[in-house]
PDB file of N, CA and C in Angstrom:
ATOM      1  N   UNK A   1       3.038   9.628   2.383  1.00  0.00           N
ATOM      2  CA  UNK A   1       1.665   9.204   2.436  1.00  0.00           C
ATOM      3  C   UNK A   1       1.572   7.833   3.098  1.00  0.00           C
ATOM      4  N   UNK A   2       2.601   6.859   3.220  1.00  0.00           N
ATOM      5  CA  UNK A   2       2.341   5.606   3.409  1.00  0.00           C
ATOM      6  C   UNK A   2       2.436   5.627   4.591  1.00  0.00           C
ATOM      7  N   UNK A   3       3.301   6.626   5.278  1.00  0.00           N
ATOM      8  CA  UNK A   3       4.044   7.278   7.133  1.00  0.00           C
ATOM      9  C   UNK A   3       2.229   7.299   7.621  1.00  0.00           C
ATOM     10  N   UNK A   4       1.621   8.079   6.878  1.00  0.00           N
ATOM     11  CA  UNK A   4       0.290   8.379   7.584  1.00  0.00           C
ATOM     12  C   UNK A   4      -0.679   7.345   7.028  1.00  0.00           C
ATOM     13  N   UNK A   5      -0.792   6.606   6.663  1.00  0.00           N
ATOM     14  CA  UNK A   5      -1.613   5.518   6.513  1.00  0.00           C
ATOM     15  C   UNK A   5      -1.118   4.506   7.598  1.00  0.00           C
ATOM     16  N   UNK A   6      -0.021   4.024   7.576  1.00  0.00           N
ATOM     17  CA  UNK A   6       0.418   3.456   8.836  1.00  0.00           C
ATOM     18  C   UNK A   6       0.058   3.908  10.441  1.00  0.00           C
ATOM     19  N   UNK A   7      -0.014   5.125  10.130  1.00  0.00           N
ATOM     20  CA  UNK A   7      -0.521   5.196  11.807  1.00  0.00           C
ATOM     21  C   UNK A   7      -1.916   5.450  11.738  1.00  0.00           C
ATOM     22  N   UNK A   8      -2.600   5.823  10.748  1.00  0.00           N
ATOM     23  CA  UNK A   8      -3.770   5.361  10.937  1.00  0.00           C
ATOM     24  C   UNK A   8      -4.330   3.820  11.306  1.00  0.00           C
ATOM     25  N   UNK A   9      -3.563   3.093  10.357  1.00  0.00           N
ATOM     26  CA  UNK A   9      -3.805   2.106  10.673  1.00  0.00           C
ATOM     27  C   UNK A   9      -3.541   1.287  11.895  1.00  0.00           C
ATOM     28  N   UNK A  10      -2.503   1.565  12.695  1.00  0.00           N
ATOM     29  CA  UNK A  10      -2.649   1.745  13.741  1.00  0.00           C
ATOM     30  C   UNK A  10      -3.156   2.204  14.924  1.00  0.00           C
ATOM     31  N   UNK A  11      -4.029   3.042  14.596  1.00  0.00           N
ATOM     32  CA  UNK A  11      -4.862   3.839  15.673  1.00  0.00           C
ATOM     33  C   UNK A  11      -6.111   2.905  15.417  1.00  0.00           C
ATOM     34  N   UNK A  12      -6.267   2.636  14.407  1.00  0.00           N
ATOM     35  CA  UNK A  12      -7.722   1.661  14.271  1.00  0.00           C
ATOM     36  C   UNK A  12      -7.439   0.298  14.847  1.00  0.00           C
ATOM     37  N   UNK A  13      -6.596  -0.479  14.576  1.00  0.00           N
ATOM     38  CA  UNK A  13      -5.720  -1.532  15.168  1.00  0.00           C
ATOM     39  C   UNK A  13      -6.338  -1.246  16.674  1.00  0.00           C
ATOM     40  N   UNK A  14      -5.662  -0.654  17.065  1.00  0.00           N
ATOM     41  CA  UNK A  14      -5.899  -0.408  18.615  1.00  0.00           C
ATOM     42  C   UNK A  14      -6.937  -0.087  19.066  1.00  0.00           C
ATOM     43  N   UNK A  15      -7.854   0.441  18.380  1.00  0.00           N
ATOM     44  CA  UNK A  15      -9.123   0.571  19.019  1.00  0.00           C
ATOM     45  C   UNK A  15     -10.493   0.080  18.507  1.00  0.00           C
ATOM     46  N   UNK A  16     -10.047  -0.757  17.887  1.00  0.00           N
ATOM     47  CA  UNK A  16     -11.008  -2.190  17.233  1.00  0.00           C
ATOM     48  C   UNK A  16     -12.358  -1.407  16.689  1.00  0.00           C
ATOM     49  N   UNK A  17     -13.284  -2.161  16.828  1.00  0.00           N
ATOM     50  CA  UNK A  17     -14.808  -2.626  17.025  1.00  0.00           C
ATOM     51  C   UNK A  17     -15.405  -1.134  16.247  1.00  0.00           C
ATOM     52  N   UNK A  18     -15.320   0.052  17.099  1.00  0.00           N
ATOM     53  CA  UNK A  18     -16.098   0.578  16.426  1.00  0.00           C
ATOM     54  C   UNK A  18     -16.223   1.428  15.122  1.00  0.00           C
ATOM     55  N   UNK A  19     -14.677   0.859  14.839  1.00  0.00           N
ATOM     56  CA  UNK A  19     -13.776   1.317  13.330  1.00  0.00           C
ATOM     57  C   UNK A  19     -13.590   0.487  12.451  1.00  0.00           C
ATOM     58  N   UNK A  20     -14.090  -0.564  12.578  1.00  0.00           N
ATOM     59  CA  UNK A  20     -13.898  -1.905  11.553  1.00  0.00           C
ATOM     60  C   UNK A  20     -14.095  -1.348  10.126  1.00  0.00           C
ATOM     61  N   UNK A  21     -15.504  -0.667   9.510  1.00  0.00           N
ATOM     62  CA  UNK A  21     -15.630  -0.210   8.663  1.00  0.00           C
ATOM     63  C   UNK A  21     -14.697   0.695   8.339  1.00  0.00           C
ATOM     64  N   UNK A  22     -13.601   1.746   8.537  1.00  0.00           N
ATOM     65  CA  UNK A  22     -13.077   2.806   8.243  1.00  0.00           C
ATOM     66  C   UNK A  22     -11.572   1.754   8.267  1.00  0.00           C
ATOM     67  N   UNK A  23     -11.602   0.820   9.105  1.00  0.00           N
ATOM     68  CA  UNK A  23     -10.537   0.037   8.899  1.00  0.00           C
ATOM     69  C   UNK A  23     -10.287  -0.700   7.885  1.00  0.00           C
ATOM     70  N   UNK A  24     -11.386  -1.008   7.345  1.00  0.00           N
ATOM     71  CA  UNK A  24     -11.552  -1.549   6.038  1.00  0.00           C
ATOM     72  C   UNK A  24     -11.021  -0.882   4.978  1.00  0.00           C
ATOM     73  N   UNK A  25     -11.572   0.055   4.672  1.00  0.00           N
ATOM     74  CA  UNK A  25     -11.232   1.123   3.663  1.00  0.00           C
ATOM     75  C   UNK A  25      -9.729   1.778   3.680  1.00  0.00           C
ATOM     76  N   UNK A  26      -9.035   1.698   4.676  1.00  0.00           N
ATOM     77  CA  UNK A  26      -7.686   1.997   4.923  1.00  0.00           C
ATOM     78  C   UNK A  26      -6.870   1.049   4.701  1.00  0.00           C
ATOM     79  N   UNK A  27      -7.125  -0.655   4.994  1.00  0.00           N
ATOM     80  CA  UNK A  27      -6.309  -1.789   4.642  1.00  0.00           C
ATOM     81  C   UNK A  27      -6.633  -1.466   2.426  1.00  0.00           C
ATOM     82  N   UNK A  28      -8.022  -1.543   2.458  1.00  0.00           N
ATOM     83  CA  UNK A  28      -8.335  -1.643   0.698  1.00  0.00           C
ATOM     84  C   UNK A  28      -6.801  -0.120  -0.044  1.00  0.00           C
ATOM     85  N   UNK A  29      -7.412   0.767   0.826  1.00  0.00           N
ATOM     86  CA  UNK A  29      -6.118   1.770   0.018  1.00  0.00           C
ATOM     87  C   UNK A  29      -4.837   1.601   0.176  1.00  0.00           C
ATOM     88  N   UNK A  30      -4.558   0.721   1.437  1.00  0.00           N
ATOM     89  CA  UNK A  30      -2.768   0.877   1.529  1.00  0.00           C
ATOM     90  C   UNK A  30      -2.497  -0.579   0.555  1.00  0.00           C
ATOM     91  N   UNK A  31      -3.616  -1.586   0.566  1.00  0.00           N
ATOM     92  CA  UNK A  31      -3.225  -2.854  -0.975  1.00  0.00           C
ATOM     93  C   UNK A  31      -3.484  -2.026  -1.954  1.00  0.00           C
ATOM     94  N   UNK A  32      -4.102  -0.993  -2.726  1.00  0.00           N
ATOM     95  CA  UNK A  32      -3.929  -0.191  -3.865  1.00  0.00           C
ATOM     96  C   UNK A  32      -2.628   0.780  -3.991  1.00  0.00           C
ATOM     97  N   UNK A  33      -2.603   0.983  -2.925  1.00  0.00           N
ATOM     98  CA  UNK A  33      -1.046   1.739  -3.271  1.00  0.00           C
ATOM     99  C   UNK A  33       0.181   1.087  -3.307  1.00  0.00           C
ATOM    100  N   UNK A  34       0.030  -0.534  -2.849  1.00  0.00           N
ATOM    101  CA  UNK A  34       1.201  -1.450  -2.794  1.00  0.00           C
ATOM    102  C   UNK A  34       1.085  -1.640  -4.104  1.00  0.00           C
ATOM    103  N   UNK A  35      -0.465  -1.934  -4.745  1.00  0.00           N
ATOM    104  CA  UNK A  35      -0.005  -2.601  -6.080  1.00  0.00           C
ATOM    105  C   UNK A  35       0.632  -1.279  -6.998  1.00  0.00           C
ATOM    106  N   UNK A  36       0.038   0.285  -6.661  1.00  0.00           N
ATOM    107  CA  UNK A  36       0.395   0.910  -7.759  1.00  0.00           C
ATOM    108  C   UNK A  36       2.187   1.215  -7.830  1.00  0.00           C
ATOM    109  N   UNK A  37       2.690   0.795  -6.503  1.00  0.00           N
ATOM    110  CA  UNK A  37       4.028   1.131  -6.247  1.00  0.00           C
ATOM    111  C   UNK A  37       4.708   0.200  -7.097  1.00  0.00           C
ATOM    112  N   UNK A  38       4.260  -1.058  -7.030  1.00  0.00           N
ATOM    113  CA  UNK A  38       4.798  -2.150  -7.821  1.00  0.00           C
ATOM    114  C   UNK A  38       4.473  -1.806  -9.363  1.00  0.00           C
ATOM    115  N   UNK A  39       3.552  -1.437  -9.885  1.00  0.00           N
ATOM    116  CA  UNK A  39       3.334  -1.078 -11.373  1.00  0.00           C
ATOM    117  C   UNK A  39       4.560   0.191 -11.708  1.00  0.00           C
ATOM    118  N   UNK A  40       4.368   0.758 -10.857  1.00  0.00           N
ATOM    119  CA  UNK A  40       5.689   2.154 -10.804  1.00  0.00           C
ATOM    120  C   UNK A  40       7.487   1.195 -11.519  1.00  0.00           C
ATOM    121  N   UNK A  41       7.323   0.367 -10.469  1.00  0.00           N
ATOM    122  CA  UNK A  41       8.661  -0.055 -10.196  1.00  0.00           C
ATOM    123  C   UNK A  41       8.321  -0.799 -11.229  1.00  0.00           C
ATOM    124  N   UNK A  42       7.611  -1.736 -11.977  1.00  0.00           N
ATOM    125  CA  UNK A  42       7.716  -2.020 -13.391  1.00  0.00           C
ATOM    126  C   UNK A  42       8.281  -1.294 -14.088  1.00  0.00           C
ATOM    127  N   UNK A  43       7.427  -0.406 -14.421  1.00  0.00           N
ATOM    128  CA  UNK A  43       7.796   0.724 -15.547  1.00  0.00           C
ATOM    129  C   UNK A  43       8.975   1.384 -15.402  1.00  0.00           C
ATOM    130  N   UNK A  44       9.561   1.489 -14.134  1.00  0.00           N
ATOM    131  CA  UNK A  44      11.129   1.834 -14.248  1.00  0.00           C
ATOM    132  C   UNK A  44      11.834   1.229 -14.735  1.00  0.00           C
ATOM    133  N   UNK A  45      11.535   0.145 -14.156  1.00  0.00           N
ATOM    134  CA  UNK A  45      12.082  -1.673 -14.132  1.00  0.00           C
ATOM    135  C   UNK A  45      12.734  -0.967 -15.863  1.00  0.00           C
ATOM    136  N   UNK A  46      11.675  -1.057 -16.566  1.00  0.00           N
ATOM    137  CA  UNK A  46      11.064  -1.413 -18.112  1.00  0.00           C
ATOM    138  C   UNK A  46      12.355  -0.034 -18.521  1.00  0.00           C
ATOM    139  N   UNK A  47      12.156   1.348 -18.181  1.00  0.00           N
ATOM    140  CA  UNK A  47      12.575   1.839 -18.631  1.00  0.00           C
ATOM    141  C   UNK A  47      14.119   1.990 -18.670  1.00  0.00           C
ATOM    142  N   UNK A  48      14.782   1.483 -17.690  1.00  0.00           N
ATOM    143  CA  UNK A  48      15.884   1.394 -17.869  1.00  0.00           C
ATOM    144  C   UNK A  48      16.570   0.411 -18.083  1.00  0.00           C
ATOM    145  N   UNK A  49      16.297  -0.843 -18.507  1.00  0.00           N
ATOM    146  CA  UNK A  49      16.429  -2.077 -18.748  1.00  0.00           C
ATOM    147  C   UNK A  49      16.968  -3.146 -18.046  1.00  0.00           C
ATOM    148  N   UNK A  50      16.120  -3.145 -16.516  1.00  0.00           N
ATOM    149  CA  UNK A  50      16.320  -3.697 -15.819  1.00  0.00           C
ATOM    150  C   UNK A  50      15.295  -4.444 -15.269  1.00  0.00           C
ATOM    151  N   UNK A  51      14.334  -4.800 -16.582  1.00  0.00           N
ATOM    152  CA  UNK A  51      12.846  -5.338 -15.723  1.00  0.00           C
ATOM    153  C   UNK A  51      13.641  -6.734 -14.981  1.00  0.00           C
ATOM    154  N   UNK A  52      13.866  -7.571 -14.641  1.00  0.00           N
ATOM    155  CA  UNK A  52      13.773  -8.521 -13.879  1.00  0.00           C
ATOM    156  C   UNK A  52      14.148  -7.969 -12.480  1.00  0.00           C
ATOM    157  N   UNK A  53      14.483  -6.924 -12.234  1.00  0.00           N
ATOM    158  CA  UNK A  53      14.621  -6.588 -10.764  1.00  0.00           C
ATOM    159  C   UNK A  53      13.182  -6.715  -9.942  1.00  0.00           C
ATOM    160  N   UNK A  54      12.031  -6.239 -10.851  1.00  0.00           N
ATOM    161  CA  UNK A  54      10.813  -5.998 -10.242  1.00  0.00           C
ATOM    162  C   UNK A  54       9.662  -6.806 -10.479  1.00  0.00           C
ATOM    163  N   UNK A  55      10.563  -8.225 -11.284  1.00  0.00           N
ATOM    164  CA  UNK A  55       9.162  -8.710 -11.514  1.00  0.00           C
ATOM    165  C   UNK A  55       9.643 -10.227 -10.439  1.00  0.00           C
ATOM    166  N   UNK A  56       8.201 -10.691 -10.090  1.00  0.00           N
ATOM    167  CA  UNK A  56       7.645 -11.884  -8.898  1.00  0.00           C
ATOM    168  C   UNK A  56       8.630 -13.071  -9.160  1.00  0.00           C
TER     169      UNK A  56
END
């Protein structure tokens, strides 16, 4: 999923102006899926007792 968000985001990249809005909404979901990847990798973190690998 992140393979095709990337080239979306790239196709908007490149063709500016009249995608700003749809570009928007594609930067907002690929920072929601960074943070949920990082909550993921907590909870692994957590479950196998290795939280300091994943925390800031």
């Amino acid at each position: 999923m992140g393979g095709n968000l990337n080239q979306i985001a790239r196709c908007l990249n490149e063709y500016g102006a009249p995608y700003n809005a749809l570009s928007r909404e594609v930067r907002a979901a690929t920072a929601e899926l960074a943070a949920l990847k990082f909550e993921v990798l907590l909870k692994v973190g957590e479950a196998v007792g290795n939280v300091h690998t994943y925390q800031l």
